[in-house]
Each structure stands twice: as C-alpha cells, then as structure tokens.
PDB file of N, CA and C in Angstrom:
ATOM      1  N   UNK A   1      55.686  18.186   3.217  1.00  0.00           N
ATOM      2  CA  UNK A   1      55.111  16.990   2.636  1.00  0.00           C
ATOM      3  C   UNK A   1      53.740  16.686   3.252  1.00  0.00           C
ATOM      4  N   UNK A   2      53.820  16.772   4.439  1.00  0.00           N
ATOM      5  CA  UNK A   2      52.292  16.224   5.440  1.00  0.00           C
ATOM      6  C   UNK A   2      51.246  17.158   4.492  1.00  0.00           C
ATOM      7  N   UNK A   3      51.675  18.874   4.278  1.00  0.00           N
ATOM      8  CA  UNK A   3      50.963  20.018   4.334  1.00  0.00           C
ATOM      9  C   UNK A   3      50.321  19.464   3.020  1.00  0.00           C
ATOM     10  N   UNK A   4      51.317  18.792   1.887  1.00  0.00           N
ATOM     11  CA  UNK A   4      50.636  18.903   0.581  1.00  0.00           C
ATOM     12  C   UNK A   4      49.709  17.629   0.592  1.00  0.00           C
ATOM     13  N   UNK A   5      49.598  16.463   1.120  1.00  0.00           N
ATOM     14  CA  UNK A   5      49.194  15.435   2.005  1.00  0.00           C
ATOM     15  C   UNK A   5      47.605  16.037   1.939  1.00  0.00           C
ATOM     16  N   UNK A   6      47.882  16.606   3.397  1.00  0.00           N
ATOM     17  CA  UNK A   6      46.491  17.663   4.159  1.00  0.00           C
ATOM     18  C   UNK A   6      45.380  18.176   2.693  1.00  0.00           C
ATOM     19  N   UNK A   7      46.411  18.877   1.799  1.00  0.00           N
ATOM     20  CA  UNK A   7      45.504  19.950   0.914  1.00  0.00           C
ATOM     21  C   UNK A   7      44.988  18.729  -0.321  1.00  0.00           C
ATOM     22  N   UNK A   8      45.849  17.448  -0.422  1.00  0.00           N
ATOM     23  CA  UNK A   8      45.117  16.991  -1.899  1.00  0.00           C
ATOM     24  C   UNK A   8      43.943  15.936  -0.999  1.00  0.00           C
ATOM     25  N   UNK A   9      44.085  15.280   0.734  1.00  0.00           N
ATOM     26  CA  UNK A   9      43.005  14.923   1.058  1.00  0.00           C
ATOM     27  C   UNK A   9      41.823  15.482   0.830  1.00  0.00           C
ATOM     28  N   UNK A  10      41.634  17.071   1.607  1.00  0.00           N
ATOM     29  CA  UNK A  10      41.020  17.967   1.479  1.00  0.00           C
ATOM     30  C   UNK A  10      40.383  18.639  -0.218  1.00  0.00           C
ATOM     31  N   UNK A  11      41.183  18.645  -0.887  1.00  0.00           N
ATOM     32  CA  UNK A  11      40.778  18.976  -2.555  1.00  0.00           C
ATOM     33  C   UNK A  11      39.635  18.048  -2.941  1.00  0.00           C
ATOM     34  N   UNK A  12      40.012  16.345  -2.873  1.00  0.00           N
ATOM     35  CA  UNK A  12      39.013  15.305  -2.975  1.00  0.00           C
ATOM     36  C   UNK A  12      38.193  15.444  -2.383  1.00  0.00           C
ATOM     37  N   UNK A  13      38.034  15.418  -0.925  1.00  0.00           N
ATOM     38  CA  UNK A  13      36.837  15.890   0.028  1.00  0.00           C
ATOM     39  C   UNK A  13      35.883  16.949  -0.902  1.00  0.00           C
ATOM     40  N   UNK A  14      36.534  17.692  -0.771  1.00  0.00           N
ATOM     41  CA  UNK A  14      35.310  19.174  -1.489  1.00  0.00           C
ATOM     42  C   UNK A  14      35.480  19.070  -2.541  1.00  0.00           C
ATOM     43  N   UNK A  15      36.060  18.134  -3.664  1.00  0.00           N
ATOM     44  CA  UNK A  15      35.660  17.727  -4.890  1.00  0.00           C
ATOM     45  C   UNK A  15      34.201  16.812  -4.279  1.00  0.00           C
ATOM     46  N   UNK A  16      34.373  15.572  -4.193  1.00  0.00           N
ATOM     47  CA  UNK A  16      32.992  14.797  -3.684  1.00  0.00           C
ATOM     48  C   UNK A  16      32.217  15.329  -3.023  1.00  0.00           C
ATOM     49  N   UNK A  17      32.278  16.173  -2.440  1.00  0.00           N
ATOM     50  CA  UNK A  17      31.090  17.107  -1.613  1.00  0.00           C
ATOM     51  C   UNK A  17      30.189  17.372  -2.987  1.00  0.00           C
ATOM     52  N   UNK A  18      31.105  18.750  -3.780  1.00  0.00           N
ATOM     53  CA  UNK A  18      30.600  19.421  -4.910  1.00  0.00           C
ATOM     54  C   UNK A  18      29.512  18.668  -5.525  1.00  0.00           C
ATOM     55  N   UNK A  19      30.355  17.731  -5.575  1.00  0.00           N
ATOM     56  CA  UNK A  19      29.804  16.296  -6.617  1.00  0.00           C
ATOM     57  C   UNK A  19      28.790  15.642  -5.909  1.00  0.00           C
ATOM     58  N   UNK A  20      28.409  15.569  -4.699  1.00  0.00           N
ATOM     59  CA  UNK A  20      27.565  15.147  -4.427  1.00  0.00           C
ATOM     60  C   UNK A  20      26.469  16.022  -4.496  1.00  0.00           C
ATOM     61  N   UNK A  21      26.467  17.035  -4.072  1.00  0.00           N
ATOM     62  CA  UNK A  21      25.416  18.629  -3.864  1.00  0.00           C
ATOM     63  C   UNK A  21      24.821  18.850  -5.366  1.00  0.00           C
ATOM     64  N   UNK A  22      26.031  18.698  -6.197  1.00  0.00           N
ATOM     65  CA  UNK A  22      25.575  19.028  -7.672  1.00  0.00           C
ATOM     66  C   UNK A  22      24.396  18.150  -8.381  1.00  0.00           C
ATOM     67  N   UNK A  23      24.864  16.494  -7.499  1.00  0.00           N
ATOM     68  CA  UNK A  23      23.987  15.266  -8.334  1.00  0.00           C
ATOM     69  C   UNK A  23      22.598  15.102  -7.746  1.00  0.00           C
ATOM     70  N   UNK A  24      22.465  15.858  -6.320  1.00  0.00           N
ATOM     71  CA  UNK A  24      21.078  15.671  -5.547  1.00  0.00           C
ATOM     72  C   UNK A  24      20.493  17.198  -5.769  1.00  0.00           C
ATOM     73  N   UNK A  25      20.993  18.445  -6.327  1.00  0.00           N
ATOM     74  CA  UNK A  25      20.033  18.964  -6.381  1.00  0.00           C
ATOM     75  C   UNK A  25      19.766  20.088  -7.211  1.00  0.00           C
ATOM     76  N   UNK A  26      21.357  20.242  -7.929  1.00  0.00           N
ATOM     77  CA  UNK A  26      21.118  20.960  -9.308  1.00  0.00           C
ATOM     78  C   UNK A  26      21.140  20.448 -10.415  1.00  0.00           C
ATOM     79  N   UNK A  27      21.276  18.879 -10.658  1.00  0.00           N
ATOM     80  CA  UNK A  27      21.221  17.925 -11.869  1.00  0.00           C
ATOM     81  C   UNK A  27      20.298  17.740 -12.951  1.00  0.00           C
ATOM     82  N   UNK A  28      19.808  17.725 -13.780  1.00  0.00           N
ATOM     83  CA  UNK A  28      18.089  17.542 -14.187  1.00  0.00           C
ATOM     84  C   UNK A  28      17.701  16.004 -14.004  1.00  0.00           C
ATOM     85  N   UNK A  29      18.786  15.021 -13.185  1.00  0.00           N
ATOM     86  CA  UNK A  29      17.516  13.848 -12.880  1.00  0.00           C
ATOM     87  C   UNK A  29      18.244  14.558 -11.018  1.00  0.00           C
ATOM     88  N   UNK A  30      17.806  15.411 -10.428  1.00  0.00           N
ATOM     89  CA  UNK A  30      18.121  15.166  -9.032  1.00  0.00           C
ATOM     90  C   UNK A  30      17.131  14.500  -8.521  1.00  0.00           C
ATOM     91  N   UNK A  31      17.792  14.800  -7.003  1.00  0.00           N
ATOM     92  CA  UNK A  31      16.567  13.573  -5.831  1.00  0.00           C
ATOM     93  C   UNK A  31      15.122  14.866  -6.014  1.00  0.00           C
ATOM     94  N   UNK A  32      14.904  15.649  -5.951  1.00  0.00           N
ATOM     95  CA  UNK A  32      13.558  15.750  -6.417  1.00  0.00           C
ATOM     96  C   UNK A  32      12.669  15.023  -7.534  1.00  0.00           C
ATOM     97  N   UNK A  33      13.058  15.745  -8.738  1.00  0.00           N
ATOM     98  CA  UNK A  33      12.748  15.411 -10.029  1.00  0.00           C
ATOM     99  C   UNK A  33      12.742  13.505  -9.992  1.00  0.00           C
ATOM    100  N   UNK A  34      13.307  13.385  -9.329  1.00  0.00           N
ATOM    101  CA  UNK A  34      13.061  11.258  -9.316  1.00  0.00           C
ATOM    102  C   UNK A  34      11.930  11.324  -8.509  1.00  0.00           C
ATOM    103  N   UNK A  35      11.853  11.883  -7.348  1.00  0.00           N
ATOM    104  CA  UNK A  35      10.472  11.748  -6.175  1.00  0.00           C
ATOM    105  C   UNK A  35       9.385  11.736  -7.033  1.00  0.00           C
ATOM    106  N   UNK A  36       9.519  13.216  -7.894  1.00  0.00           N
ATOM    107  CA  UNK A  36       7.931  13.547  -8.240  1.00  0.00           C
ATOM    108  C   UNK A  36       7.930  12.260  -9.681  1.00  0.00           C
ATOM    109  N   UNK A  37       9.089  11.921 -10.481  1.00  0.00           N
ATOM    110  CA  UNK A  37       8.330  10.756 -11.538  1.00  0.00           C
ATOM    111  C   UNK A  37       8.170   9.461 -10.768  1.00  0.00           C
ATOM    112  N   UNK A  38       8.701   9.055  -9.467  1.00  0.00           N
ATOM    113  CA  UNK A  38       8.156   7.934  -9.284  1.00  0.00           C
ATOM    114  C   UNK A  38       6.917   7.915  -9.145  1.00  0.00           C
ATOM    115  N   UNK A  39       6.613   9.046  -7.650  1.00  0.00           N
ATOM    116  CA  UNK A  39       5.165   9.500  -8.297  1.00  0.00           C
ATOM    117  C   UNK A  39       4.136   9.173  -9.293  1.00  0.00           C
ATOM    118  N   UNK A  40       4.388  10.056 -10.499  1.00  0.00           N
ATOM    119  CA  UNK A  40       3.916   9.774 -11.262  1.00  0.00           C
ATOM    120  C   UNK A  40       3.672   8.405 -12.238  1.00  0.00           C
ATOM    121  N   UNK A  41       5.193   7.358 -12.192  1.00  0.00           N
ATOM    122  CA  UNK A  41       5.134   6.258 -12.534  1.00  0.00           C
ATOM    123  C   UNK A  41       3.997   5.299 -11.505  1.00  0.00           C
ATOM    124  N   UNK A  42       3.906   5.815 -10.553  1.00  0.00           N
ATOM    125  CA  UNK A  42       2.707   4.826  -9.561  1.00  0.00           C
ATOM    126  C   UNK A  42       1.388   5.202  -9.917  1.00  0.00           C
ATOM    127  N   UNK A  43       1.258   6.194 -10.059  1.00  0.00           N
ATOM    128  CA  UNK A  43      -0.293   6.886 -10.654  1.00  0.00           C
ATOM    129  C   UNK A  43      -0.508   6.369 -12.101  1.00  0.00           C
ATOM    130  N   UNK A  44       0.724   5.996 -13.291  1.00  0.00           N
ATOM    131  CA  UNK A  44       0.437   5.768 -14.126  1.00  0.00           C
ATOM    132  C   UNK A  44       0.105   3.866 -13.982  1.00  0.00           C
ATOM    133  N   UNK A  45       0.765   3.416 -13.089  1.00  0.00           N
ATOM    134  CA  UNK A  45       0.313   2.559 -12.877  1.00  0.00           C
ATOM    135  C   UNK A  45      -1.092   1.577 -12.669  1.00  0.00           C
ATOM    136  N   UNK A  46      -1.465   2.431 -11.484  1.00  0.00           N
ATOM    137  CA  UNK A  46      -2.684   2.309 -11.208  1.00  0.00           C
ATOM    138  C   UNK A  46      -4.005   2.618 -12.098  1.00  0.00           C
ATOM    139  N   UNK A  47      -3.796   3.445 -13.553  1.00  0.00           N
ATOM    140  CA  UNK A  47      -4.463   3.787 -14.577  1.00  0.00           C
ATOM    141  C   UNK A  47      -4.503   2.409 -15.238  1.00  0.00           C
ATOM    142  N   UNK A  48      -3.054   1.820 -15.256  1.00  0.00           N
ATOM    143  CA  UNK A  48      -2.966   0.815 -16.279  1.00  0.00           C
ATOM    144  C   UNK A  48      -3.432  -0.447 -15.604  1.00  0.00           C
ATOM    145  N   UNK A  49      -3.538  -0.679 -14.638  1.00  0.00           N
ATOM    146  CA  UNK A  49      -4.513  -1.396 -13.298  1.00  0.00           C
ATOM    147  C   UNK A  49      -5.785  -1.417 -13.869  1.00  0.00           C
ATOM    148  N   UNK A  50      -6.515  -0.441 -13.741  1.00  0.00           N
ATOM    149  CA  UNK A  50      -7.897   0.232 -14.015  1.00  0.00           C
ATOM    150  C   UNK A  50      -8.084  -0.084 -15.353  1.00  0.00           C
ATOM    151  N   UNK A  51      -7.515   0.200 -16.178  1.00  0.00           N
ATOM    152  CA  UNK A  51      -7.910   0.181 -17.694  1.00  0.00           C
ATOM    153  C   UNK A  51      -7.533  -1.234 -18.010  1.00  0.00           C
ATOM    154  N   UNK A  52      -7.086  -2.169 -17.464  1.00  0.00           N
ATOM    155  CA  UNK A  52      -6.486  -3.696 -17.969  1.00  0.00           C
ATOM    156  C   UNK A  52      -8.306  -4.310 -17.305  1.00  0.00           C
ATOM    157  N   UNK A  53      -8.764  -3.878 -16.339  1.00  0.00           N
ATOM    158  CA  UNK A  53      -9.888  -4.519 -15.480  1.00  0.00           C
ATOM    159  C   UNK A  53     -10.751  -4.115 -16.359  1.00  0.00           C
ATOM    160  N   UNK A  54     -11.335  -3.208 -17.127  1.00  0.00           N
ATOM    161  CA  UNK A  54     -12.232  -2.209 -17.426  1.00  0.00           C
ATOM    162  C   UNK A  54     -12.393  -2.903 -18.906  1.00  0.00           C
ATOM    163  N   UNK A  55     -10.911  -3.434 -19.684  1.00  0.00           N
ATOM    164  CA  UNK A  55     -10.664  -4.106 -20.651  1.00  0.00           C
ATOM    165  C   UNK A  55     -11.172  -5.591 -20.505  1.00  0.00           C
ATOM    166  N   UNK A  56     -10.923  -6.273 -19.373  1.00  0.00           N
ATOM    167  CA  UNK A  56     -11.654  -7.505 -18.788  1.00  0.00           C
ATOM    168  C   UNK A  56     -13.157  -7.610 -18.911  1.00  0.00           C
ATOM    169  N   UNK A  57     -13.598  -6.307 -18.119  1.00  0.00           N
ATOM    170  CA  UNK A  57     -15.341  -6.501 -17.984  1.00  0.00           C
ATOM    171  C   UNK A  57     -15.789  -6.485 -19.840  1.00  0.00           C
ATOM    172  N   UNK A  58     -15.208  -5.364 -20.465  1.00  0.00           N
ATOM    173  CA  UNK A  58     -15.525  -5.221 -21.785  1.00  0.00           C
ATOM    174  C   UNK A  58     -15.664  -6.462 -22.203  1.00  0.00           C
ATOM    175  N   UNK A  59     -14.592  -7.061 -22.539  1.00  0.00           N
ATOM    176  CA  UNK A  59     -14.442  -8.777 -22.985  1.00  0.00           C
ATOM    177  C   UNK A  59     -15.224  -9.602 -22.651  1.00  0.00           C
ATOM    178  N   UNK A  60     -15.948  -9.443 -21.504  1.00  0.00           N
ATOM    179  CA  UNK A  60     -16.479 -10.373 -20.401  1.00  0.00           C
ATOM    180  C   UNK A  60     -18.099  -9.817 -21.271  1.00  0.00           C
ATOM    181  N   UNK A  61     -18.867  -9.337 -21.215  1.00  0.00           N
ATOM    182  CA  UNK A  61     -19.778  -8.349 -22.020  1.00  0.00           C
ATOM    183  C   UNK A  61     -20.021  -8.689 -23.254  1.00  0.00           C
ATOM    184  N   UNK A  62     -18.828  -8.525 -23.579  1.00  0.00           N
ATOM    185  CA  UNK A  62     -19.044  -8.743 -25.454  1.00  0.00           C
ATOM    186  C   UNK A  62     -19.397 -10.267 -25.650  1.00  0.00           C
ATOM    187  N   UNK A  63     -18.189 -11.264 -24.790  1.00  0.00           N
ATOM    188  CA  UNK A  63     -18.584 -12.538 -24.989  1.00  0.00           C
ATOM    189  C   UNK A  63     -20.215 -12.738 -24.895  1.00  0.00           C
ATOM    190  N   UNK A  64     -20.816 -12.741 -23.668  1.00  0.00           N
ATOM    191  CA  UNK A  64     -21.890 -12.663 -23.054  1.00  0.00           C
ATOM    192  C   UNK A  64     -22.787 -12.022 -24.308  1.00  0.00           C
ATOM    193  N   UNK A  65     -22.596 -10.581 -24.761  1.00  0.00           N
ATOM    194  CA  UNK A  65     -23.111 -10.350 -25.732  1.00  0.00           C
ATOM    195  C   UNK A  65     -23.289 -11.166 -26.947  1.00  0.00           C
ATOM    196  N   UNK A  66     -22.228 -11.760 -27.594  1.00  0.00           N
ATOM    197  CA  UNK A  66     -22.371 -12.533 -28.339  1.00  0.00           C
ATOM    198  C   UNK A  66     -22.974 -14.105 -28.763  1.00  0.00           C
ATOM    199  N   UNK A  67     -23.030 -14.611 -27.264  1.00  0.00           N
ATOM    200  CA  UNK A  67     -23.698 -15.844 -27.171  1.00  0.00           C
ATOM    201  C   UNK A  67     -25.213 -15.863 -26.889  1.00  0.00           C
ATOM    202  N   UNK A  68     -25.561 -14.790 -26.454  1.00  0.00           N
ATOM    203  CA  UNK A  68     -26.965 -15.129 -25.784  1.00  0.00           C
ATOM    204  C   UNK A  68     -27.801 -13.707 -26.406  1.00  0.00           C
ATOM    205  N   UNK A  69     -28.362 -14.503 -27.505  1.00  0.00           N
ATOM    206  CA  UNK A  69     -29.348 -13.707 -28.722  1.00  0.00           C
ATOM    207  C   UNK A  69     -30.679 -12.757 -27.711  1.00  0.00           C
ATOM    208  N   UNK A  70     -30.744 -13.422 -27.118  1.00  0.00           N
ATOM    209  CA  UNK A  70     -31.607 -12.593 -26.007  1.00  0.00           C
ATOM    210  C   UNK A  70     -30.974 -11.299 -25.335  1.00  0.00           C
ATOM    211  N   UNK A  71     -29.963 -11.460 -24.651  1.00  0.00           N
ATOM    212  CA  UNK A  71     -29.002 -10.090 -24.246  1.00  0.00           C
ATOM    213  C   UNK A  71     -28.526  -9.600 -25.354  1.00  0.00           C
ATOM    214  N   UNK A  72     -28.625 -10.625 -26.634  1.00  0.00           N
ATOM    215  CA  UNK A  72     -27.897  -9.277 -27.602  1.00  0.00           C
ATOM    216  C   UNK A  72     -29.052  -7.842 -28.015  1.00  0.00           C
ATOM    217  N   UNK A  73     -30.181  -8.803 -28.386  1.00  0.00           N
ATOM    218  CA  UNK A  73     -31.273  -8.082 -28.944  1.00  0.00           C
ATOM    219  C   UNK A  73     -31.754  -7.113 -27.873  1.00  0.00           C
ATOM    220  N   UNK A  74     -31.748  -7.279 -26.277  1.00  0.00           N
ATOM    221  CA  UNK A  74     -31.963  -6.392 -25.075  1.00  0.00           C
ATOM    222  C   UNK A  74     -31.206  -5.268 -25.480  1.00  0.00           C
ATOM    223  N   UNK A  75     -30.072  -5.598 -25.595  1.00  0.00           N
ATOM    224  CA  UNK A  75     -29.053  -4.333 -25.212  1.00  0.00           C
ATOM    225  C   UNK A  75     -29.332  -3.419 -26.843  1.00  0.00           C
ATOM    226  N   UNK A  76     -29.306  -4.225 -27.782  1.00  0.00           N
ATOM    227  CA  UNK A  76     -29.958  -3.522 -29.057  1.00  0.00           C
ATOM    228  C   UNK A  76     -31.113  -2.651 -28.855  1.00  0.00           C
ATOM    229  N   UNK A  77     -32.147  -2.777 -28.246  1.00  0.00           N
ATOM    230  CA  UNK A  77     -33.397  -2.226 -28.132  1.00  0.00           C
ATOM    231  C   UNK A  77     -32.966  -1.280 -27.135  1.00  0.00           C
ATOM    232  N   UNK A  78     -32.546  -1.368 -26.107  1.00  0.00           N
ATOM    233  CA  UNK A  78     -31.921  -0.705 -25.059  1.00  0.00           C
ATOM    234  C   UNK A  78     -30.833   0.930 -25.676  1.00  0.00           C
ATOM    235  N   UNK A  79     -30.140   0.405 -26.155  1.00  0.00           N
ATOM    236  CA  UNK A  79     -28.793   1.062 -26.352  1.00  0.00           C
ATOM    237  C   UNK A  79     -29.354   2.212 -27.618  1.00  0.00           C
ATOM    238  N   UNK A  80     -29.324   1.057 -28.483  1.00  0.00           N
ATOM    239  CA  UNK A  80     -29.614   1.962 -30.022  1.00  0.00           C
ATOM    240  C   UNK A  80     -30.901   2.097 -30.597  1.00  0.00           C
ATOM    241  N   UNK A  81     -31.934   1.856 -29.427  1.00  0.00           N
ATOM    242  CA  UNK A  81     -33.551   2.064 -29.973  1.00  0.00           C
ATOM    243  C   UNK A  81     -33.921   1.501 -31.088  1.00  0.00           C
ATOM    244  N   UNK A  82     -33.423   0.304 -31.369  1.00  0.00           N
ATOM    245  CA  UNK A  82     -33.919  -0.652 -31.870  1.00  0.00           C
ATOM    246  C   UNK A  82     -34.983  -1.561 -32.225  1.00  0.00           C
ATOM    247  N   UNK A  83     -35.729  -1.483 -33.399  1.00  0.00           N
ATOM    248  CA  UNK A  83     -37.298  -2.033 -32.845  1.00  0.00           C
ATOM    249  C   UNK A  83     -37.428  -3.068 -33.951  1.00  0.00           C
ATOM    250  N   UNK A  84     -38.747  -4.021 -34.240  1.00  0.00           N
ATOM    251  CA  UNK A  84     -39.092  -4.334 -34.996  1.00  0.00           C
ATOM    252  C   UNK A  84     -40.069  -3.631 -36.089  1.00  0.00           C
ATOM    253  N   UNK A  85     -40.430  -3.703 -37.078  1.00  0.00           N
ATOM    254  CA  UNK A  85     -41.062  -2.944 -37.611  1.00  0.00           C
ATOM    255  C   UNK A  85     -42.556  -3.116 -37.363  1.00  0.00           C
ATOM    256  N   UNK A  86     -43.688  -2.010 -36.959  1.00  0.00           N
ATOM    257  CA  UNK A  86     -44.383  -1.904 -36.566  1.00  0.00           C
ATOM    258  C   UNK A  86     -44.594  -2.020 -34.786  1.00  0.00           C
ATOM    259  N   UNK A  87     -43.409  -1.837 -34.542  1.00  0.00           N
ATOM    260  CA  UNK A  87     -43.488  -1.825 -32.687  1.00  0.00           C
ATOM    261  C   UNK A  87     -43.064  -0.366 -32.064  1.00  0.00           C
ATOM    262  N   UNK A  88     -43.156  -0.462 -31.316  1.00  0.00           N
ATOM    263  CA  UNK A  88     -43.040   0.787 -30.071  1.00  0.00           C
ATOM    264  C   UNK A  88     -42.171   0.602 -29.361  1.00  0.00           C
ATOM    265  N   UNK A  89     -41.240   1.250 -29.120  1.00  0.00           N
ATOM    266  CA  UNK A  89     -40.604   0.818 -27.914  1.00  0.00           C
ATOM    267  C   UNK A  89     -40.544   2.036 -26.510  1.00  0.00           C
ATOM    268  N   UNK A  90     -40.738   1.787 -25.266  1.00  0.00           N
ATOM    269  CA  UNK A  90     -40.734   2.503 -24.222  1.00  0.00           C
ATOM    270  C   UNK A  90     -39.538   1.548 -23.215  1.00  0.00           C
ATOM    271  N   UNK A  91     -38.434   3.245 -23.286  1.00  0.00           N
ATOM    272  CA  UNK A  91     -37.280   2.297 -22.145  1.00  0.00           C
ATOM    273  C   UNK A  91     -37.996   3.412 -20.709  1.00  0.00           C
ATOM    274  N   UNK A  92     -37.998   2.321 -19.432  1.00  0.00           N
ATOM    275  CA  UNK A  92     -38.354   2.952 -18.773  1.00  0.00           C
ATOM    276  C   UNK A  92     -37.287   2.830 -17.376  1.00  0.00           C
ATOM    277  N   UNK A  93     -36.656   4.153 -17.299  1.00  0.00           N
ATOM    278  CA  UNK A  93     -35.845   3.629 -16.184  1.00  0.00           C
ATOM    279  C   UNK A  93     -36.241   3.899 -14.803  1.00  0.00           C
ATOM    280  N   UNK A  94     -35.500   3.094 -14.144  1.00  0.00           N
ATOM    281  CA  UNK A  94     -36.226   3.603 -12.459  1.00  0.00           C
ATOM    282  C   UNK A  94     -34.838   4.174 -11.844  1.00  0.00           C
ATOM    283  N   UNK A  95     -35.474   5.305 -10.998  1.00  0.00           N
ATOM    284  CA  UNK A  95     -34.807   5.948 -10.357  1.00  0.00           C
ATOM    285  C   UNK A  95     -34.454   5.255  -8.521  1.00  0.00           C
TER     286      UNK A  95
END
C-alpha cells in the first residue's frame, strides 16, 4: 500500500515537472517568446509616445498656421515657392 502511495506521489511530481518544462520552454507562448514581445510591446510603445507628441506639434502648427495670415503666407512662399505675380522670390538659408 505505502509502495503504491510512493509511485502515484511520484507519477504527479513528474507529471508537474513535465508540465512545467513543457509550459516554459517548448510551448509557443513560452518564457522566452513573452520576454522578446514584451520587448517589443515597450518599443511599440514608445513609437506611440513619439507619434501622439509629433501629432501635438502638427496641431499646434496648423492652428498657428491658420490664424496668423502672416505665418500662413511665410510658410507658403517658403514651402511651395509661392509668389505674387510679378515677384521673385530668393529663399536663403543659413548654414
């Protein structure tokens, strides 16, 4: 009785072993494969960081662009060589 006791403790044991060995490192979500997407979920993060700010300045710009006929017409002449008719325009940048 003890002996059969001994062998079904033991069966469970190296059942949960198996089961554990199997879930950390031959699984397709094992503890690797999670390391490298958290990884990657933090990097995608920090894109979406960057591009939410980048989306801010844009907004911030356009407003600005839109209110003040003076910066609009700058950045017109500037950007898309924009002129009046019969003018010249020279963009001159400094280095």
């Amino acid at each position: 009785m003890k002996q059969h006791i001994k062998i079904t403790k033991n069966f469970y044991f190296i059942a949960t072993v198996v089961f554990l060995v199997w879930m950390l490192f031959f699984d397709s979500n094992d503890f690797y494969s999670q390391y490298q997407l958290k990884g990657k979920v933090e990097e995608l993060e920090d894109q979406k960081k960057y591009y939410q700010n980048k989306i801010k300045d844009t907004e911030a710009d356009r407003e600005a662009l839109l209110n003040d006929e003076e910066l609009l017409e700058k950045f017109a002449r500037e950007k898309y060589f924009m002129k009046r008719e019969g003018e010249d325009i020279f963009v001159v940048v400094e280095e």
